[in-house]
Protein backbone atom coordinates (compact mmCIF):
# COMPACT_ATOMS: atom_id res chain seq x y z
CA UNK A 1 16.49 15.65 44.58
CA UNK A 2 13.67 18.05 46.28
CA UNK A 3 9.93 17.89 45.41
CA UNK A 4 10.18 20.28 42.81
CA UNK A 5 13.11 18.86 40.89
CA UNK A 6 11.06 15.70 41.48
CA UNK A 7 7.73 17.08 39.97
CA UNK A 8 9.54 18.35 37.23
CA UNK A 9 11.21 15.35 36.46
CA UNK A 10 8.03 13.56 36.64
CA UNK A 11 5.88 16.03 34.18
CA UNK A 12 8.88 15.89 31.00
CA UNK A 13 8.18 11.97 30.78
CA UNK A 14 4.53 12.49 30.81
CA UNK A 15 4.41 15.52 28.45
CA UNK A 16 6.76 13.35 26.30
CA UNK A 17 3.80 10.29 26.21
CA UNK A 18 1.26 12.80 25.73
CA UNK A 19 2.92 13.86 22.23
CA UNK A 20 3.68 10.56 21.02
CA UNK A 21 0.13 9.44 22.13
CA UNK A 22 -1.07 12.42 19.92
CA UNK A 23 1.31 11.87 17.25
CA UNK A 24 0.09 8.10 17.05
CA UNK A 25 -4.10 9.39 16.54
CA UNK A 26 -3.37 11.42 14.21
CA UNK A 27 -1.20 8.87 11.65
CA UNK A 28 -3.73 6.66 12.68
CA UNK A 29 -6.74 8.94 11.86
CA UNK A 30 -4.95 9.97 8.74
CA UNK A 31 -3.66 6.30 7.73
CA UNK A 32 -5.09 4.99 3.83
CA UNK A 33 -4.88 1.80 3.74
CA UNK A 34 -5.63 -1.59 5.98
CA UNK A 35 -3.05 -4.64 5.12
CA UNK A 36 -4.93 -7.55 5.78
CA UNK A 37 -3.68 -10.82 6.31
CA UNK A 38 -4.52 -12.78 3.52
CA UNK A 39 -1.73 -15.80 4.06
CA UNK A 40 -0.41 -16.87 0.83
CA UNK A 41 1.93 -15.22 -1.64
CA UNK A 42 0.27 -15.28 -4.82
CA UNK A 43 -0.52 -12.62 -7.31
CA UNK A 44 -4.15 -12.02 -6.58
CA UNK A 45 -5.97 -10.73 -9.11
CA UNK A 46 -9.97 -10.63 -8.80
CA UNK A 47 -11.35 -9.24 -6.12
CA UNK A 48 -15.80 -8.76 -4.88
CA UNK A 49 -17.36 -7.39 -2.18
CA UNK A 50 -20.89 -9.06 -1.75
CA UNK A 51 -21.74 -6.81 1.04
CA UNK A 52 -22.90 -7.56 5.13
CA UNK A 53 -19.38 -8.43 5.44
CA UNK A 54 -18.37 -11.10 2.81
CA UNK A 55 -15.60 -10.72 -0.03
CA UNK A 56 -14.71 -13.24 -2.28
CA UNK A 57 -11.08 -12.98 -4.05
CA UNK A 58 -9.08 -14.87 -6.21
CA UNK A 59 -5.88 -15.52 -7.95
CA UNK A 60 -3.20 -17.36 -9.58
CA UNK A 61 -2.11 -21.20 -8.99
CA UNK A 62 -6.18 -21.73 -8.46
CA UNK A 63 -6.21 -19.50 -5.33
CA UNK A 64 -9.67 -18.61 -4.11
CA UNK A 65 -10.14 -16.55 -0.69
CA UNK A 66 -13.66 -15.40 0.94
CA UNK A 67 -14.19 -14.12 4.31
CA UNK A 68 -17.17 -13.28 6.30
CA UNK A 69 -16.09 -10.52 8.34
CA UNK A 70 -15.10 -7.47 6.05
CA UNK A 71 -11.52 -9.41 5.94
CA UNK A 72 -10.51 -9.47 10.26
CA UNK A 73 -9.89 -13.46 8.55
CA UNK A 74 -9.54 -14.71 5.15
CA UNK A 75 -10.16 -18.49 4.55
CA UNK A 76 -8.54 -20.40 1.94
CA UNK A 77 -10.95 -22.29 -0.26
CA UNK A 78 -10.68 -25.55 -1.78
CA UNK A 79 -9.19 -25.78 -4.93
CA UNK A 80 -11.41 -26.84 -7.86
CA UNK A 81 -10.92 -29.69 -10.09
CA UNK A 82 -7.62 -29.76 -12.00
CA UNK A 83 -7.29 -25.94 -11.52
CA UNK A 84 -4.46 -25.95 -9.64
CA UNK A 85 -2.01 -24.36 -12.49
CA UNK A 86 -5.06 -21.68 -13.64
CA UNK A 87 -5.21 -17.88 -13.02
CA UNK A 88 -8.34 -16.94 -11.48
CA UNK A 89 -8.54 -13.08 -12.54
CA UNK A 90 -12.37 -13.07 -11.95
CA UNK A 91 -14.96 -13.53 -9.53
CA UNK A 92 -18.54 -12.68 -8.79
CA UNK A 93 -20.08 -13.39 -5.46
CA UNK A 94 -23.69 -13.93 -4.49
CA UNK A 95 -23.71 -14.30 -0.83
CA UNK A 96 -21.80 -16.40 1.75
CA UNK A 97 -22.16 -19.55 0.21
CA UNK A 98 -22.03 -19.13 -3.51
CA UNK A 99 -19.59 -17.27 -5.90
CA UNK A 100 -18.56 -17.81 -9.55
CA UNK A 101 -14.58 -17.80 -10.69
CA UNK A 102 -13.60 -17.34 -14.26
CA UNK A 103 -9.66 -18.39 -15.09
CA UNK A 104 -7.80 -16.29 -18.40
CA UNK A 105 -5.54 -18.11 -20.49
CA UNK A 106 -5.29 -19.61 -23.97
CA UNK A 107 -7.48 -22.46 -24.87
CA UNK A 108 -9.19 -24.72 -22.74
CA UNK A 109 -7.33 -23.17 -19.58
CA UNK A 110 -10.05 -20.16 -19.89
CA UNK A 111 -12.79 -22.24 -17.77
CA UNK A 112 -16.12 -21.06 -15.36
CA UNK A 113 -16.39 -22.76 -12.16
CA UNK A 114 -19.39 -22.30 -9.37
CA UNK A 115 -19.59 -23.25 -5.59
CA UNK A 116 -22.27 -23.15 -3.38
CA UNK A 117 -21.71 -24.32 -0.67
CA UNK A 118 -19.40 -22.26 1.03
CA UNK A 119 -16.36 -23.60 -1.49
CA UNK A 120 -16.23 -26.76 -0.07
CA UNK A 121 -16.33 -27.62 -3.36
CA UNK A 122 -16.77 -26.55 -6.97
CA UNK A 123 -18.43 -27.55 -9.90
CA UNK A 124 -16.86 -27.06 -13.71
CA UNK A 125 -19.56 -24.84 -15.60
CA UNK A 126 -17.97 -23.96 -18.72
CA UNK A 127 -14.67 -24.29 -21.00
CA UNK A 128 -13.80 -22.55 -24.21
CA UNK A 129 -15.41 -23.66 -26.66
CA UNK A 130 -13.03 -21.89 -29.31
CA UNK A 131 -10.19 -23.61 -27.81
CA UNK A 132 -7.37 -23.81 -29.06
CA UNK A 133 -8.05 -20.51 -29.54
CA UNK A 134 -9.58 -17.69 -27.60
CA UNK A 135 -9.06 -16.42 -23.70
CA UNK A 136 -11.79 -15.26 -21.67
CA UNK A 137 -11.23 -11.80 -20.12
CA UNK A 138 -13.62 -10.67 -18.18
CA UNK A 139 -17.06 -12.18 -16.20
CA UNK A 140 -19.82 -9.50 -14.80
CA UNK A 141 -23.71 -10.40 -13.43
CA UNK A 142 -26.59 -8.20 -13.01
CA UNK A 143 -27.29 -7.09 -9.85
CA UNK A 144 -30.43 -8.53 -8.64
CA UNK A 145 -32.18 -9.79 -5.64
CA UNK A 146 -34.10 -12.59 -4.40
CA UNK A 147 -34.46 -15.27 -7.87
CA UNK A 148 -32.87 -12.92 -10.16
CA UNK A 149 -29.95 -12.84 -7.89
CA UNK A 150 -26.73 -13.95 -10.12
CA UNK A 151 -29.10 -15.33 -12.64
CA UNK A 152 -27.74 -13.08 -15.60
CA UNK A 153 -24.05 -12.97 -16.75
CA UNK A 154 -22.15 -11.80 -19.32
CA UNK A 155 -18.24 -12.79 -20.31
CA UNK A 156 -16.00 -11.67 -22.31
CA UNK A 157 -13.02 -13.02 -24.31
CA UNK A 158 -10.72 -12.17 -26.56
CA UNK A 159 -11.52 -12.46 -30.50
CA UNK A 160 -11.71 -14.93 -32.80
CA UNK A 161 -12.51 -14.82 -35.94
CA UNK A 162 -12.59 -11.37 -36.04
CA UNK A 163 -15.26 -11.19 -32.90
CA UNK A 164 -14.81 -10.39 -29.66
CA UNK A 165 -16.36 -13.62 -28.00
CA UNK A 166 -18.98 -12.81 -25.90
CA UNK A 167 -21.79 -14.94 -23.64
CA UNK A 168 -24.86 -14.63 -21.40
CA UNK A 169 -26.07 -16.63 -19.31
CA UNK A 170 -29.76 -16.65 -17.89
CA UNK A 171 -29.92 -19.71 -15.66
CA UNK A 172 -27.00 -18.92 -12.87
CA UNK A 173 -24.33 -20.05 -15.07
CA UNK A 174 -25.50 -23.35 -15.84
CA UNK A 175 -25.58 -22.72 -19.50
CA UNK A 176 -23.57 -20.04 -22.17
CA UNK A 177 -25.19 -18.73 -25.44
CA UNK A 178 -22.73 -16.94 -27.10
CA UNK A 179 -23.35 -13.84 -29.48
CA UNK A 180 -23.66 -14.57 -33.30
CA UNK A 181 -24.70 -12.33 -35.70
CA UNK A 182 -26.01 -8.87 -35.36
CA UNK A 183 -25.36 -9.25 -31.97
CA UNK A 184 -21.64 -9.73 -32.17
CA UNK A 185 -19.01 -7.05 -32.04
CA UNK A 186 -16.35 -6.88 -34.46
CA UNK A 187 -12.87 -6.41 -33.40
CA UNK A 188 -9.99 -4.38 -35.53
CA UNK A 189 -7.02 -6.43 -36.84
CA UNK A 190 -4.77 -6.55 -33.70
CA UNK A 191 -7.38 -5.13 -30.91
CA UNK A 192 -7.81 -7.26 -28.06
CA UNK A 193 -8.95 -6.87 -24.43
CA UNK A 194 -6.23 -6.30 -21.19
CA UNK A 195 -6.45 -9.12 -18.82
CA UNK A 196 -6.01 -6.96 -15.71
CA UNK A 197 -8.91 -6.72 -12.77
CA UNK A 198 -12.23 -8.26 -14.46
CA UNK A 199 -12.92 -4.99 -15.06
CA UNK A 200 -12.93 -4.15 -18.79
CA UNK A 201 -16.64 -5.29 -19.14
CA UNK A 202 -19.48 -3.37 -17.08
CA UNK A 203 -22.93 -4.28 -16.56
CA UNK A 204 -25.40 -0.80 -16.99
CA UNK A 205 -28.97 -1.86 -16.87
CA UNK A 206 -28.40 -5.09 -17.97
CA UNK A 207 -26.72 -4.22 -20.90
CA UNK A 208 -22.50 -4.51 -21.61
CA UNK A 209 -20.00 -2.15 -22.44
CA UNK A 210 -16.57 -3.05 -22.44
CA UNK A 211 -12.78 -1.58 -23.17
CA UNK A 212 -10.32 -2.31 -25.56
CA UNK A 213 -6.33 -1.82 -25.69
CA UNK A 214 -3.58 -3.71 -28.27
CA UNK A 215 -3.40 -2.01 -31.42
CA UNK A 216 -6.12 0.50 -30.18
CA UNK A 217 -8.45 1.58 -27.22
CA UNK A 218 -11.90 1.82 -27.38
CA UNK A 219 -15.29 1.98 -26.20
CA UNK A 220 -18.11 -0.62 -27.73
CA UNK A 221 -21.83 -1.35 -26.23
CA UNK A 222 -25.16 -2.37 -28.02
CA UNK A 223 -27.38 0.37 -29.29
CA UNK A 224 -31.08 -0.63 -30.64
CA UNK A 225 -32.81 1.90 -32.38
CA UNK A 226 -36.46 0.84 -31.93
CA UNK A 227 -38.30 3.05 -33.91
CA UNK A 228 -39.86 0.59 -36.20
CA UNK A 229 -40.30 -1.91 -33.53
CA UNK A 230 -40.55 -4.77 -34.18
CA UNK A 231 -38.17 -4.34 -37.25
CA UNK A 232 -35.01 -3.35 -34.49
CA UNK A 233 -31.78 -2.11 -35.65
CA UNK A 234 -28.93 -3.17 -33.72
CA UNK A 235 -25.74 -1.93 -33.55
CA UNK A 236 -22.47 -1.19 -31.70
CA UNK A 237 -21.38 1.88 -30.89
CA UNK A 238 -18.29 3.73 -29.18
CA UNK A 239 -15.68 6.16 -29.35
CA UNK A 240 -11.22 5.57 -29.37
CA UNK A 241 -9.77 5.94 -26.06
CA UNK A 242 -7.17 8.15 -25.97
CA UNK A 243 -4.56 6.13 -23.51
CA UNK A 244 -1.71 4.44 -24.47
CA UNK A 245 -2.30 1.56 -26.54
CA UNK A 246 0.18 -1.64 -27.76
CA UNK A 247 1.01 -4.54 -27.62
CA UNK A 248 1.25 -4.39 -23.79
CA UNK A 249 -1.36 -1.04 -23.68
CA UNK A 250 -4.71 0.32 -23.98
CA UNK A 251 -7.91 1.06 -21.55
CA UNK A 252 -7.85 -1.88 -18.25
CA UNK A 253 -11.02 -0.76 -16.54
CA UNK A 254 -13.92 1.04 -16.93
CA UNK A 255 -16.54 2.46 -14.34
CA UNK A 256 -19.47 5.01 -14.12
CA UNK A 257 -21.36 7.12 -12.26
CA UNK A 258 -24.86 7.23 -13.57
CA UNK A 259 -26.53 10.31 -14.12
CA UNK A 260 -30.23 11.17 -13.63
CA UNK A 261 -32.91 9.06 -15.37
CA UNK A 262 -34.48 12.20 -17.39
CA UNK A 263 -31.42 12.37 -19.75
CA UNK A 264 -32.23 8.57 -20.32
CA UNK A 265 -35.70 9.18 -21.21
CA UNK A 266 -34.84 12.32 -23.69
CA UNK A 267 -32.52 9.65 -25.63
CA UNK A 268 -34.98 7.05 -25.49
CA UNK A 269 -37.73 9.54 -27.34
CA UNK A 270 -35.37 9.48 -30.04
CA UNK A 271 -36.01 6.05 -29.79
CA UNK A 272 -32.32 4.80 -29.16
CA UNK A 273 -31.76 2.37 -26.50
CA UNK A 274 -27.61 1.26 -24.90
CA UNK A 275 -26.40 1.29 -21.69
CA UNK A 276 -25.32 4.61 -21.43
CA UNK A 277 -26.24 7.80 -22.27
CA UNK A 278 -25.56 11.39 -21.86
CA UNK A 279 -24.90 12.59 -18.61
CA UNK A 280 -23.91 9.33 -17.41
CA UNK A 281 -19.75 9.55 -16.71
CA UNK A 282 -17.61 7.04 -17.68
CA UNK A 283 -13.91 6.88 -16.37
CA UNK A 284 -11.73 4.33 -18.46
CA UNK A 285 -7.95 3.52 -17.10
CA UNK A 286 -5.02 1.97 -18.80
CA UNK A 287 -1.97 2.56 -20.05
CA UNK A 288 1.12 0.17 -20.53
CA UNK A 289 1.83 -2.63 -17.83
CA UNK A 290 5.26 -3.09 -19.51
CA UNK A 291 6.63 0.69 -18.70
CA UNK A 292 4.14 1.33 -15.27
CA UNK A 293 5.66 4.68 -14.65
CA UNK A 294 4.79 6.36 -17.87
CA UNK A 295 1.76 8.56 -16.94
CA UNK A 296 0.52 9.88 -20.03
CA UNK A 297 -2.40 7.99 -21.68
CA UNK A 298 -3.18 6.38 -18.74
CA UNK A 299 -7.34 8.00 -17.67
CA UNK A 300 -9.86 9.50 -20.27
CA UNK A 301 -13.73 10.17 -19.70
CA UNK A 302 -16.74 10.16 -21.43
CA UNK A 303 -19.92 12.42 -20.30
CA UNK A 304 -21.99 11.57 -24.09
CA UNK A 305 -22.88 8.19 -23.83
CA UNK A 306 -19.32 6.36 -24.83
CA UNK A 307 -19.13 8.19 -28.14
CA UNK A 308 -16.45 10.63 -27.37
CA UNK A 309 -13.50 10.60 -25.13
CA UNK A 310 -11.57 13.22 -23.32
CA UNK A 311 -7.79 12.68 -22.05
CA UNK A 312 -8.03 13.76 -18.21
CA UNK A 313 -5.84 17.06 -17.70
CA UNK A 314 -3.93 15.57 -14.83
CA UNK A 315 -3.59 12.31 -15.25
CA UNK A 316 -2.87 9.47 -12.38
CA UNK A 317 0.83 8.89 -12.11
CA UNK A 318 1.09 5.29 -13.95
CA UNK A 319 -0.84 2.49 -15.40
CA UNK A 320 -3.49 1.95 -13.64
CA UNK A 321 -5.37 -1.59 -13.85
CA UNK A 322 -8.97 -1.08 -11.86
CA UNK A 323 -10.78 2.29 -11.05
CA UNK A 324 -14.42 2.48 -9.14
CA UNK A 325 -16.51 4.99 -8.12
CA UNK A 326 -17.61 5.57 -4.37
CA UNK A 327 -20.90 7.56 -4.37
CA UNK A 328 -20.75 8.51 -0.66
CA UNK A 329 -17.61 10.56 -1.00
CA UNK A 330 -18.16 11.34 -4.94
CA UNK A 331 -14.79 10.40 -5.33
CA UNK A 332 -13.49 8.02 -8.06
CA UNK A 333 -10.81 5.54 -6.88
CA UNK A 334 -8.25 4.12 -9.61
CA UNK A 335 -4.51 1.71 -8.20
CA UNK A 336 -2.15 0.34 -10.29
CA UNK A 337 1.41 -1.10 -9.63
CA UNK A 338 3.12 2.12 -8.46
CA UNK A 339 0.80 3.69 -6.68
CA UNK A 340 -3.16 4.45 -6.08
CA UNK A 341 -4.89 7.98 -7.14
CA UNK A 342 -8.48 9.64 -5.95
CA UNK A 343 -9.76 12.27 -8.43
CA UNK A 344 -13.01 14.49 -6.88
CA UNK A 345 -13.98 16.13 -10.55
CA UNK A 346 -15.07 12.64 -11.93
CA UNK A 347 -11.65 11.90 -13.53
CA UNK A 348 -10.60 14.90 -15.06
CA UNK A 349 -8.05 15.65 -12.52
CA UNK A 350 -6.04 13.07 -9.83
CA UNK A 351 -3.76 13.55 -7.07
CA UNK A 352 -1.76 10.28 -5.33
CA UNK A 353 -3.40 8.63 -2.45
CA UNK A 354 0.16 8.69 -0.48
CA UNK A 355 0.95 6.40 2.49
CA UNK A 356 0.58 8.50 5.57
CA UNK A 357 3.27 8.49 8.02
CA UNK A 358 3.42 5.11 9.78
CA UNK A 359 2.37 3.32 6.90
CA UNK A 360 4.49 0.94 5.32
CA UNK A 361 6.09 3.13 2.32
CA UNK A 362 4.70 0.80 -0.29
CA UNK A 363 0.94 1.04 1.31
CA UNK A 364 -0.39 2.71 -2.27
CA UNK A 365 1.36 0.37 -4.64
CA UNK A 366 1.30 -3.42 -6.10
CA UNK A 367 -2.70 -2.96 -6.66
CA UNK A 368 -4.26 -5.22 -9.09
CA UNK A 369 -7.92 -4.95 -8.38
CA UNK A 370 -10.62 -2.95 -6.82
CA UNK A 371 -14.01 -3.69 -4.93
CA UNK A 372 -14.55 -0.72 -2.96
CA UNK A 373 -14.04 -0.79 -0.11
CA UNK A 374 -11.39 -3.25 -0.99
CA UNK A 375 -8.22 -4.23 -2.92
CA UNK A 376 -5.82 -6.95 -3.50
CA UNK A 377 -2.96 -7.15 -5.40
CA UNK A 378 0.83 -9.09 -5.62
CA UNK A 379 2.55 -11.57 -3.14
CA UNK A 380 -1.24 -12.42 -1.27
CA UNK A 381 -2.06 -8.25 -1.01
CA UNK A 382 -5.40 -7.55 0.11
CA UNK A 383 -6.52 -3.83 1.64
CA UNK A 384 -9.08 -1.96 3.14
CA UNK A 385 -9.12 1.79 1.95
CA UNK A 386 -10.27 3.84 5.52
CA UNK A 387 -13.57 5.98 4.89
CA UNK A 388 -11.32 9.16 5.66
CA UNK A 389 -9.22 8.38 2.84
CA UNK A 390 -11.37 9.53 0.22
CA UNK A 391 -12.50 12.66 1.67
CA UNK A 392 -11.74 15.77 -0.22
């Protein structure tokens, strides 16, 4: 071989790593999602970001996870007491030490435990009291800092007696008034709430509003009209959903993106106070968790305060259990079982969030949860979603 037949043979294998070196940035740069290694193979189902690096997520057969470095590790927590058979669907995190887990199922099996110290260990806060009956759904706190940090929490159950059963808390969880009275919402014969990502109930201001599905979807939150204050009028107000609804259907999740505060002041000179108002946008998701693939029905949105709902135009592709909102890309997120979607026109249109190439195929699907930036989901699944995924 002479020196040219030698260069040349020398310059194809280097042009060759050159394009596969290229062709490895860019699926990299272009890659979704970041499978984390969460170590166990349960369906996880509640998942929350605390921020400065710490997530807190939990699951079925008592699972609890929390790491302290945006999920590099995930340590498994200690169990708490007798709670090895229970579904944790919920949890709310305060910092590295202390979180809040809320298990869903019938009875006395729908329970509130509290750890801080890490989850060493775990004290029981609260059971049912409507057990037999009953099955708590949902558990949300108030943002707040310093004291007021994960001192006010609502939850949310399933009704009884013709109520949806509803709590706050004002002391950290220690203690659970529930809502009597005036202050109670109704339910329709049939209507219950879809145990799906702890995300059916939203805190606005300090105030609930929550999402309905079984024999229909809807919208409720508290409106006081305090006009003739102190003589308030309370009552609860909210518009049908239109997404699929059934015994196995209706609206999952529910998320906003709050609009300026002047269009809460105009509504509040007409002396009406609720969580939401016009302006505000409100993205609901749903559908039925028995037939996935079926995308109608599955997203509507509401820009008048909850009263009114609109059916997005394109739709995601499925049922879809948890959506969010990420205000530095203005994007809403929303993931379900066969697949994840990204709308840019606050939910009136979505297109799929598709692996990129050298993803696993299946990178976008078996979601059950969001806490932006993170997700987890069947068999021990837990995600990052990459900032350059939800660029438009």
């Amino acid at each position: 071989m002479n020196d040219l037949e030698r260069g040349t043979a020398l310059r194809i294998p280097m042009r060759l790593l050159i394009f596969l070196f290229s062709v490895l940035f860019i699926h990299s740069a272009r890659a979704q999602w970041t499978i984390q290694q969460s170590h166990t193979n349960v369906d996880l189902r509640g998942i929350h970001n605390a921020g400065g690096g710490v997530v807190w997520a939990s699951g079925t057969q008592g699972t609890i996870l929390r790491t302290t470095d945006e999920g590099k590790t995930w340590q498994h927590c200690a169990i708490p007491p007798h709670a090895e058979k229970l579904d944790f669907q919920g949890i709310q995190a305060f910092d590295t030490n202390t979180a809040i887990v809320m298990s869903n199922g019938p009875g006395d099996q729908s329970r509130i435990y509290k750890t801080t110290d890490g989850c060493l260990t775990w004290n029981l806060l609260f059971t049912n009291p409507d057990a037999p009956k009953g099955s708590f759904k949902a558990i949300q706190f108030i943002p707040g800092t310093g004291r007021d940090k994960g001192r006010i929490g609502d939850l949310i159950g399933d009704p009884v007696a013709g109520h949806f059963a509803t709590f706050r808390t004002s002391d950290y969880g220690k203690s659970w008034n529930k809502s009597v009275g005036a202050w109670s919402t109704s339910a329709k014969r049939g209507e219950v709430l879809i145990a799906a990502s702890n995300s059916s109930l939203l805190e606005v201001h300090g105030w609930t509003l929550f999402v309905t599905g079984g024999a229909l979807s809807r919208s409720r939150t508290l409106e006081e009209h305090v006009k003739h204050d102190p003589s308030i009028t309370v009552t609860h107000v909210g518009g049908e959903i239109p997404v699929r609804h059934g015994v196995s259907a209706g609206a999952a999740s529910v998320a906003a993106h709050l609009g300026p505060d002047s269009v809460a002041n105009s509504d509040a000179a007409k002396y009406i106070v609720r969580a939401v108002h016009a302006g505000d946008v409100l993205v609901a998701v749903g559908g039925d968790y028995r037939q996935p693939d079926l995308s109608d029905g599955t997203c509507a949105v509401s820009i008048d305060g909850s009263l009114q709902w609109s059916a997005s135009q394109t739709p995601p592709r499925g049922y879809r259990s948890s959506v969010a909102y990420d205000a530095g890309s203005n994007a809403w997120i929303t993931v379900g079982p066969n697949g994840t979607d990204i709308s840019t026109d606050d939910g009136r249109n979505w297109r799929p969030l598709n692996p990129s190439p050298g993803e696993p195929a299946d990178a976008d699907k078996n979601w059950n949860a969001l806490s932006l930036p993170f997700a987890v989901g069947s068999d021990g699944r837990i995600g990052k979603l990459r900032t350059n995924a939800v660029k438009p």
